[in-house]
N, C-alpha and C. Protein backbone atom coordinates (compact mmCIF):
# COMPACT_ATOMS: atom_id res chain seq x y z
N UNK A 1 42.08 -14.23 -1.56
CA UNK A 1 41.02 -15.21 -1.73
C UNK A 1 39.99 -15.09 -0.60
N UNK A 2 40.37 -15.12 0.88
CA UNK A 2 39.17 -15.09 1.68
C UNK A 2 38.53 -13.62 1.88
N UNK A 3 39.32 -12.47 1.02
CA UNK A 3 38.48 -11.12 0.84
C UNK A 3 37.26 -11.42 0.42
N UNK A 4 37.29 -12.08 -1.43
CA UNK A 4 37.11 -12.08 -2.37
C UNK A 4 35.71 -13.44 -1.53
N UNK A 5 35.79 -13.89 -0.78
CA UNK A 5 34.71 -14.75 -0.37
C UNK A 5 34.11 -14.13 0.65
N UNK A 6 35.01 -13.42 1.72
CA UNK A 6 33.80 -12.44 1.92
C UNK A 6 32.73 -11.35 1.30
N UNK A 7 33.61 -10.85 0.44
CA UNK A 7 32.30 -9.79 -0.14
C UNK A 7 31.48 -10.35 -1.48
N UNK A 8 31.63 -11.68 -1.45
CA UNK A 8 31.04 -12.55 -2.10
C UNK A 8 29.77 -13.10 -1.17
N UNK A 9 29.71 -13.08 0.07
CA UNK A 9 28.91 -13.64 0.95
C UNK A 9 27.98 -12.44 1.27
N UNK A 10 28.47 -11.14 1.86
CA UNK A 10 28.03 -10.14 1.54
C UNK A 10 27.18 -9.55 0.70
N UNK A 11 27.27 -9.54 -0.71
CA UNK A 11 26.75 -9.29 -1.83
C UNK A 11 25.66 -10.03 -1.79
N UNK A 12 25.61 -11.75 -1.41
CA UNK A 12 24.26 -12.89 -1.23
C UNK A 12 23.20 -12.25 -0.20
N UNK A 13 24.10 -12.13 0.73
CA UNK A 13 23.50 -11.39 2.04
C UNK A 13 22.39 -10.58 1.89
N UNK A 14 23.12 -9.64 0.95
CA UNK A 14 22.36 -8.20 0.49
C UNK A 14 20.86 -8.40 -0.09
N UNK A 15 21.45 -9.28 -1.48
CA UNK A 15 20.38 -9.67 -2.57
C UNK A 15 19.38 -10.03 -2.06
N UNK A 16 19.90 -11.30 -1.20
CA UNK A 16 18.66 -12.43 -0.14
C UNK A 16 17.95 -11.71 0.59
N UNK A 17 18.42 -10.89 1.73
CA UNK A 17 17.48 -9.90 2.31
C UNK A 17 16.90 -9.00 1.26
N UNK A 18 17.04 -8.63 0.13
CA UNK A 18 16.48 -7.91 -0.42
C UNK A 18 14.98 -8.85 -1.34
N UNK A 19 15.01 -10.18 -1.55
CA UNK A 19 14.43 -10.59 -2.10
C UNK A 19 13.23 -10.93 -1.08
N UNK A 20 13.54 -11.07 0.10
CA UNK A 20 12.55 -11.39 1.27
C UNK A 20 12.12 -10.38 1.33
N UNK A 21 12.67 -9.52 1.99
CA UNK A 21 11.61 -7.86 2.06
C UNK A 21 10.91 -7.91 1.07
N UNK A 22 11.58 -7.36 -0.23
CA UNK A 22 10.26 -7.06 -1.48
C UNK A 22 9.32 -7.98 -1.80
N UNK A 23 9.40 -9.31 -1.36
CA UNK A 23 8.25 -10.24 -1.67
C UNK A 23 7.61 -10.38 -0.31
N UNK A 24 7.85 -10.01 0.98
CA UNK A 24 6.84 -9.89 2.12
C UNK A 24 6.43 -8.26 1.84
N UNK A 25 6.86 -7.21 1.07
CA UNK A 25 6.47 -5.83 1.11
C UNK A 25 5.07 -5.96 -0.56
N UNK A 26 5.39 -6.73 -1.32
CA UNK A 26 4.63 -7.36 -2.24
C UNK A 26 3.17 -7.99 -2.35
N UNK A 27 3.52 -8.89 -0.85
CA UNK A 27 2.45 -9.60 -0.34
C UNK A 27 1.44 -8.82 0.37
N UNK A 28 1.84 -8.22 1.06
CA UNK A 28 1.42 -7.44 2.15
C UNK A 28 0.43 -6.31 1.33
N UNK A 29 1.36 -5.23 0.56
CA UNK A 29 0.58 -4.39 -0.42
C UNK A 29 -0.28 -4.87 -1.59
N UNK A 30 -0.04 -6.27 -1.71
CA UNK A 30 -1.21 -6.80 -2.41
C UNK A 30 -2.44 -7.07 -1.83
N UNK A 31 -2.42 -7.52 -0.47
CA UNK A 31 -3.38 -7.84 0.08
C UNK A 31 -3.89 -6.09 0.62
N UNK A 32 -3.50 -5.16 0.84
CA UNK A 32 -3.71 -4.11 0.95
C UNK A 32 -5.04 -3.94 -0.34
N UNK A 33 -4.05 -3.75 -1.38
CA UNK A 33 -5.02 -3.10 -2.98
C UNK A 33 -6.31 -3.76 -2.88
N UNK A 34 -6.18 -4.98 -2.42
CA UNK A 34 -7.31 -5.87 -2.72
C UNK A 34 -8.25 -5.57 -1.80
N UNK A 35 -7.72 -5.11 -0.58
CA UNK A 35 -9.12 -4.38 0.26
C UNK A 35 -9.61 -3.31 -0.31
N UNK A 36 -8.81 -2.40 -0.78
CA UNK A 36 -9.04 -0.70 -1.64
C UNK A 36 -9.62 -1.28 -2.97
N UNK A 37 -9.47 -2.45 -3.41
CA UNK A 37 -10.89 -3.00 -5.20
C UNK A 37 -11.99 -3.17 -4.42
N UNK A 38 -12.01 -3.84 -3.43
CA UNK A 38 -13.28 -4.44 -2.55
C UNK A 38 -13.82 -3.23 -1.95
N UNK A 39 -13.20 -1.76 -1.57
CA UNK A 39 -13.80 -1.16 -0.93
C UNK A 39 -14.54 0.13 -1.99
N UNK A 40 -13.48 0.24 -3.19
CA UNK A 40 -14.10 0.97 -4.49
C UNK A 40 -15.35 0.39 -4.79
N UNK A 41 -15.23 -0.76 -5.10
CA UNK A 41 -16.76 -1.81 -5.53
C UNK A 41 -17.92 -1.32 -4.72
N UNK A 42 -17.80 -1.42 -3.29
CA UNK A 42 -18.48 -0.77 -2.94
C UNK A 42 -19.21 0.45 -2.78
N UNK A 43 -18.28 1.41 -2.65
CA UNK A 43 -19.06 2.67 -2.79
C UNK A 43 -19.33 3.15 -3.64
N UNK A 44 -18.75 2.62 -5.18
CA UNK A 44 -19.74 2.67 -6.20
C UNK A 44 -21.45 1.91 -5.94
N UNK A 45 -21.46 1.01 -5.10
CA UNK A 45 -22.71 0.58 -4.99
C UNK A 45 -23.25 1.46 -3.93
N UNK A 46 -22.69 2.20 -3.41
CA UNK A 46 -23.51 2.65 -2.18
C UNK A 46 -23.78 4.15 -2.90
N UNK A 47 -22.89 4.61 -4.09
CA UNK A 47 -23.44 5.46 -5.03
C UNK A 47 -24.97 5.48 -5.42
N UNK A 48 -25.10 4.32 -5.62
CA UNK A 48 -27.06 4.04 -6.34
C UNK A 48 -27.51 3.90 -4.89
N UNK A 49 -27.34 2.84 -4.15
CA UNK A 49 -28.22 2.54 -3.23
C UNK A 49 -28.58 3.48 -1.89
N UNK A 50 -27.15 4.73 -1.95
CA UNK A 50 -26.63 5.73 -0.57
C UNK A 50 -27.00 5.12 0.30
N UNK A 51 -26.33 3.49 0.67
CA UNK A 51 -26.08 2.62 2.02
C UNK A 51 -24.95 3.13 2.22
N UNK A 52 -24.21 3.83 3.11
CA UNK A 52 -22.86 3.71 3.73
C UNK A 52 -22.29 3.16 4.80
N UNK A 53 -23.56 2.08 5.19
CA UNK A 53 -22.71 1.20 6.56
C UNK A 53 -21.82 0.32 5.99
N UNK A 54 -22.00 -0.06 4.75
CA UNK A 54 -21.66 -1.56 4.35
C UNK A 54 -19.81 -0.68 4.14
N UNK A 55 -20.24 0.23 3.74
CA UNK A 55 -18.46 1.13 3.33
C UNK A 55 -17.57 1.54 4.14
N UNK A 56 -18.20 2.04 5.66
CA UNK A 56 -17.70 2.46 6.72
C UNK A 56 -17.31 1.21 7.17
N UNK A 57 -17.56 -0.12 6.99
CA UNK A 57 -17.18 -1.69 8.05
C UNK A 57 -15.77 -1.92 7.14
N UNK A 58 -16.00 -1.97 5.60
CA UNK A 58 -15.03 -2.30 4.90
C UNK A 58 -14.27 -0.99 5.04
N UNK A 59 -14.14 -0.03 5.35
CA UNK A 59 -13.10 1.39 5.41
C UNK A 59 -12.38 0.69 7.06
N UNK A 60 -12.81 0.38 7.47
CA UNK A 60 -12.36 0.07 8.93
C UNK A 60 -11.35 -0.93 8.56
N UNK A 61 -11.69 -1.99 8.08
CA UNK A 61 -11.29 -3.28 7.32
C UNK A 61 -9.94 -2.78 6.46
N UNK A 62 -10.27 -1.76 5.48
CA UNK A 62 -8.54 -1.55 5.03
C UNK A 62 -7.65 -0.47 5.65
N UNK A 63 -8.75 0.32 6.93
CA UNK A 63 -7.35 0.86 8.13
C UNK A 63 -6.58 -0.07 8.74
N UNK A 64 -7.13 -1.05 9.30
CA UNK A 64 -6.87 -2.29 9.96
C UNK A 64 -5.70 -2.65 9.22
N UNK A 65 -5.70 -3.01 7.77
CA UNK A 65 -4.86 -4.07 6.90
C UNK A 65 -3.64 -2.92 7.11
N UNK A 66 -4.25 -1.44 6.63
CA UNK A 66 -3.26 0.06 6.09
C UNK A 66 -1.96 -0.53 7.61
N UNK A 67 -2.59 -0.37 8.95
CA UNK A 67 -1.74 -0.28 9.98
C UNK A 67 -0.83 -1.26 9.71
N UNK A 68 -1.46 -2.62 9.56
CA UNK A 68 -0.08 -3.65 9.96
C UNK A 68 0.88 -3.45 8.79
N UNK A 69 0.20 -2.73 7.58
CA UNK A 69 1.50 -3.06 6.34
C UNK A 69 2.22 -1.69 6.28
N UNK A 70 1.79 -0.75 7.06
CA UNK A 70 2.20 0.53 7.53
C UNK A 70 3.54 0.64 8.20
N UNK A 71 3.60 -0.43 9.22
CA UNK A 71 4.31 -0.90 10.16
C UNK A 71 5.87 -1.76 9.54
N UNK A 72 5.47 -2.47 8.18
CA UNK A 72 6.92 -3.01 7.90
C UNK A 72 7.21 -2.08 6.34
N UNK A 73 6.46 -1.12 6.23
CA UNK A 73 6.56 -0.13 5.13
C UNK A 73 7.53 0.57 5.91
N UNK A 74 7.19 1.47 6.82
CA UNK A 74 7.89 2.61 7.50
C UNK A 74 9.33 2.04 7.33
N UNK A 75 9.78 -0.02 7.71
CA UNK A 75 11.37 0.23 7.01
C UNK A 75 11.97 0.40 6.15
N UNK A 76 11.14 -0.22 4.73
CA UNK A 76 11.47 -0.21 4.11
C UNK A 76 11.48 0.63 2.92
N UNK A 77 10.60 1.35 2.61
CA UNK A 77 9.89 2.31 2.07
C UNK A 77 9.80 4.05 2.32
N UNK A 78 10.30 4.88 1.48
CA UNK A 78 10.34 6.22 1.65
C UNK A 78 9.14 6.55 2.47
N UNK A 79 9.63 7.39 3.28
CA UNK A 79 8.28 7.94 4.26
C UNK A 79 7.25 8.85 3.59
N UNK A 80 7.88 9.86 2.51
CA UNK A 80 6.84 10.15 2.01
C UNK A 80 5.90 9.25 1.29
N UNK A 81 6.32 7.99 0.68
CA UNK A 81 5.10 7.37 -0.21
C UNK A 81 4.34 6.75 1.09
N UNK A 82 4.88 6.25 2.51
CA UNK A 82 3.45 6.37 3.44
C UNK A 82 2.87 7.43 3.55
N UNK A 83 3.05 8.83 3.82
CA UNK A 83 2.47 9.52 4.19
C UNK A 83 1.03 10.23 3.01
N UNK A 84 1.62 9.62 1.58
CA UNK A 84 0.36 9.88 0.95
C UNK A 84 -0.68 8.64 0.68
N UNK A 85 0.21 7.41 0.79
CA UNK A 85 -1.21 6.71 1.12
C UNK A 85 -2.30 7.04 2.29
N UNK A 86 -1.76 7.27 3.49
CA UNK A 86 -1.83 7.63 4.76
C UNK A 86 -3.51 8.55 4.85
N UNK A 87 -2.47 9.83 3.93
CA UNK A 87 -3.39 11.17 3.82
C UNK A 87 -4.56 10.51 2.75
N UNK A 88 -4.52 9.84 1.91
CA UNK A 88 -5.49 9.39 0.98
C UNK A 88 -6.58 8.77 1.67
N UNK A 89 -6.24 7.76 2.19
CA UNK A 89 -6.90 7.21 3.43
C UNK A 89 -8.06 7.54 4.03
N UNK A 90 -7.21 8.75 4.74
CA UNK A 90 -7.93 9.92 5.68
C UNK A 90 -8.68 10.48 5.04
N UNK A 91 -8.83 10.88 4.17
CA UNK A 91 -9.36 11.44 3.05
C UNK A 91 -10.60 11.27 2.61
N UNK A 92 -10.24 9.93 2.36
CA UNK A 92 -11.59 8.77 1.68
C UNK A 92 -12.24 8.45 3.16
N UNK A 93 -11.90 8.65 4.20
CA UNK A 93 -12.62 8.21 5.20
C UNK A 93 -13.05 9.55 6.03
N UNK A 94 -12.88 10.32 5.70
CA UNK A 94 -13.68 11.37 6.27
C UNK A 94 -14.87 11.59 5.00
N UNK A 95 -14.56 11.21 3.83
CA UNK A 95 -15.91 11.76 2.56
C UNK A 95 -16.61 11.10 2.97
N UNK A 96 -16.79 9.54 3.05
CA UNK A 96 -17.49 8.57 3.69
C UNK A 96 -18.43 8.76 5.03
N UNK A 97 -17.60 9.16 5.63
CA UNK A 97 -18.33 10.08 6.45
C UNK A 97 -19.42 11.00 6.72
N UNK A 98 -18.68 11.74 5.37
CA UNK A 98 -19.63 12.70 5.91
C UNK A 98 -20.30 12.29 4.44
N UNK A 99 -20.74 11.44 3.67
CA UNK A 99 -21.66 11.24 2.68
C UNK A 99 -20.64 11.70 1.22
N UNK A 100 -19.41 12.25 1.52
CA UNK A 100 -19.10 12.49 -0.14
C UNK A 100 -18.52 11.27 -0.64
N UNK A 101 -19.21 10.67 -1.35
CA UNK A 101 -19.08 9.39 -1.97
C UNK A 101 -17.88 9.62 -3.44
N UNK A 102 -18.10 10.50 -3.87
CA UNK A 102 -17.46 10.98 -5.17
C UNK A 102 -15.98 11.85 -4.82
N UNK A 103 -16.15 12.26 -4.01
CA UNK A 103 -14.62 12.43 -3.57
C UNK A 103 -14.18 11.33 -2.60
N UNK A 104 -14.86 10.34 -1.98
CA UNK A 104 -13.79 9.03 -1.32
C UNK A 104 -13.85 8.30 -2.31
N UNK A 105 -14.19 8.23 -3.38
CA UNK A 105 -13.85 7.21 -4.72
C UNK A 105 -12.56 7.72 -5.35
N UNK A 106 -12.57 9.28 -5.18
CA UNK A 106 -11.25 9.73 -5.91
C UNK A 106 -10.07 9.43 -5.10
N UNK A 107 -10.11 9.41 -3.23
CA UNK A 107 -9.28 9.27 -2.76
C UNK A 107 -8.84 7.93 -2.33
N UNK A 108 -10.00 6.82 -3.13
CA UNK A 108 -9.53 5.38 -2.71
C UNK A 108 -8.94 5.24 -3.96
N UNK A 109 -8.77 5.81 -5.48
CA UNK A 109 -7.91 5.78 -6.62
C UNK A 109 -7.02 6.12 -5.86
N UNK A 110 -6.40 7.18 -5.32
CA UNK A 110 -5.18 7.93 -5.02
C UNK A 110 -4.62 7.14 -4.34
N UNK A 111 -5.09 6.69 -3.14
CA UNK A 111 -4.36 5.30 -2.25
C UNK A 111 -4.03 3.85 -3.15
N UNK A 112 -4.71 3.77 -4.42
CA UNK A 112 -4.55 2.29 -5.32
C UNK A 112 -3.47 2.84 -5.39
N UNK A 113 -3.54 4.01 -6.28
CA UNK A 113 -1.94 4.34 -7.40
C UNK A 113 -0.61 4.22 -6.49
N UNK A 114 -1.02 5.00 -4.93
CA UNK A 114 0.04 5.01 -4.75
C UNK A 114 0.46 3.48 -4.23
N UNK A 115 -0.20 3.22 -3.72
CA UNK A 115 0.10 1.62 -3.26
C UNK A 115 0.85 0.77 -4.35
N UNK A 116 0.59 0.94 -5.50
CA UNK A 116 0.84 0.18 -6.71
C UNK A 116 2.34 1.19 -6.68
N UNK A 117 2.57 2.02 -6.74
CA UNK A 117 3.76 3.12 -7.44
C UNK A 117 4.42 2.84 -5.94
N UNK A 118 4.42 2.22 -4.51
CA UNK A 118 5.16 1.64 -3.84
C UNK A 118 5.90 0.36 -4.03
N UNK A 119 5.25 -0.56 -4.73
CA UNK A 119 5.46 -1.90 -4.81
C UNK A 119 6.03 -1.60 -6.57
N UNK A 120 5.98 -0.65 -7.26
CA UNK A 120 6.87 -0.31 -8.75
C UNK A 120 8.49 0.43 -8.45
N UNK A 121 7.82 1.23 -7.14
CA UNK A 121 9.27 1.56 -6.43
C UNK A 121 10.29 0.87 -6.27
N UNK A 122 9.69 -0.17 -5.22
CA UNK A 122 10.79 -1.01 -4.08
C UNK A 122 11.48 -2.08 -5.11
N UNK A 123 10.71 -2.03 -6.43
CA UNK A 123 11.29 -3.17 -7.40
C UNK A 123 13.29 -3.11 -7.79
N UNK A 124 13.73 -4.33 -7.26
CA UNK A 124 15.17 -4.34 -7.75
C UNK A 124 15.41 -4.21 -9.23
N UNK A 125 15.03 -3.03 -9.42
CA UNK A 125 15.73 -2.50 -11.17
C UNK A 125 16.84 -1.99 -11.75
N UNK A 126 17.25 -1.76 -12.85
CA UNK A 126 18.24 -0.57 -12.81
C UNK A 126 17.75 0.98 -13.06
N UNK A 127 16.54 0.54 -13.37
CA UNK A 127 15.60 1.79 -13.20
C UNK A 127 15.82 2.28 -12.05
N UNK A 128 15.55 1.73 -11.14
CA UNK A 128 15.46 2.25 -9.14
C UNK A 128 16.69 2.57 -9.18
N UNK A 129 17.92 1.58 -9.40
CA UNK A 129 19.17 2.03 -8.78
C UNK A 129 20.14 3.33 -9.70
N UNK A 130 19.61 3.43 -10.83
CA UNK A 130 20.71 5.02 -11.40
C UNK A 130 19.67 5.88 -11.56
């Protein structure tokens, strides 16, 4: 009987920490995407208008967000799916840079998907687990 209540407590243990992580890893990469819609929006506008300050403040704006959710990703989360948001990133922020507007649009898609295909990952399924 007091086995059978320990790995009963255990098992809660598990779930519970698991339900906190994925809904602070949830939160976090939501508020992520939502800088990468806000920052797409833009450089589609800076497409017609070729303003790129307004893109370079908001690119700063979702490195900023990228680091802190970077930081409780690295525990929880396969290192490769940081390392291609990461590289996407970099990516979209060097086109920006240097004026390629049409390839940092492709590489702020590549950072959505994967951001989204992190938070489809970490999901408690039986998909994920067999």
């Amino acid at each position: 009987m007091k086995d059978t209540i320990i790995i009963v407590a255990i098992i809660l243990v598990i779930v519970l920490g698991d339900i906190v992580t994925k809904n602070y890893l949830n939160k976090t990469v939501d508020e992520l995407l939502t800088s990468l819609e806000t920052l797409k929006e833009k450089v589609i506008e800076a497409k017609q208008t070729n303003e790129r300050e307004e893109i370079k403040k908001e690119m700063e704006i979702v490195e900023q967000k990228w680091e802190n959710t970077s930081k409780i990703c690295s525990i929880i989360v396969v290192h490769q799916e940081i390392d291609n948001i990461e590289q996407a990133l970099t990516r979209g922020k060097s086109s920006i840079n240097y004026g390629i507007l049409e390839d940092a649009l492709q590489e702020i898609e590549t950072a959505i998907f994967f951001s989204e295909h992190v938070k489809e990952r970490e999901k408690l399924s039986l998909k994920n687990i067999f």
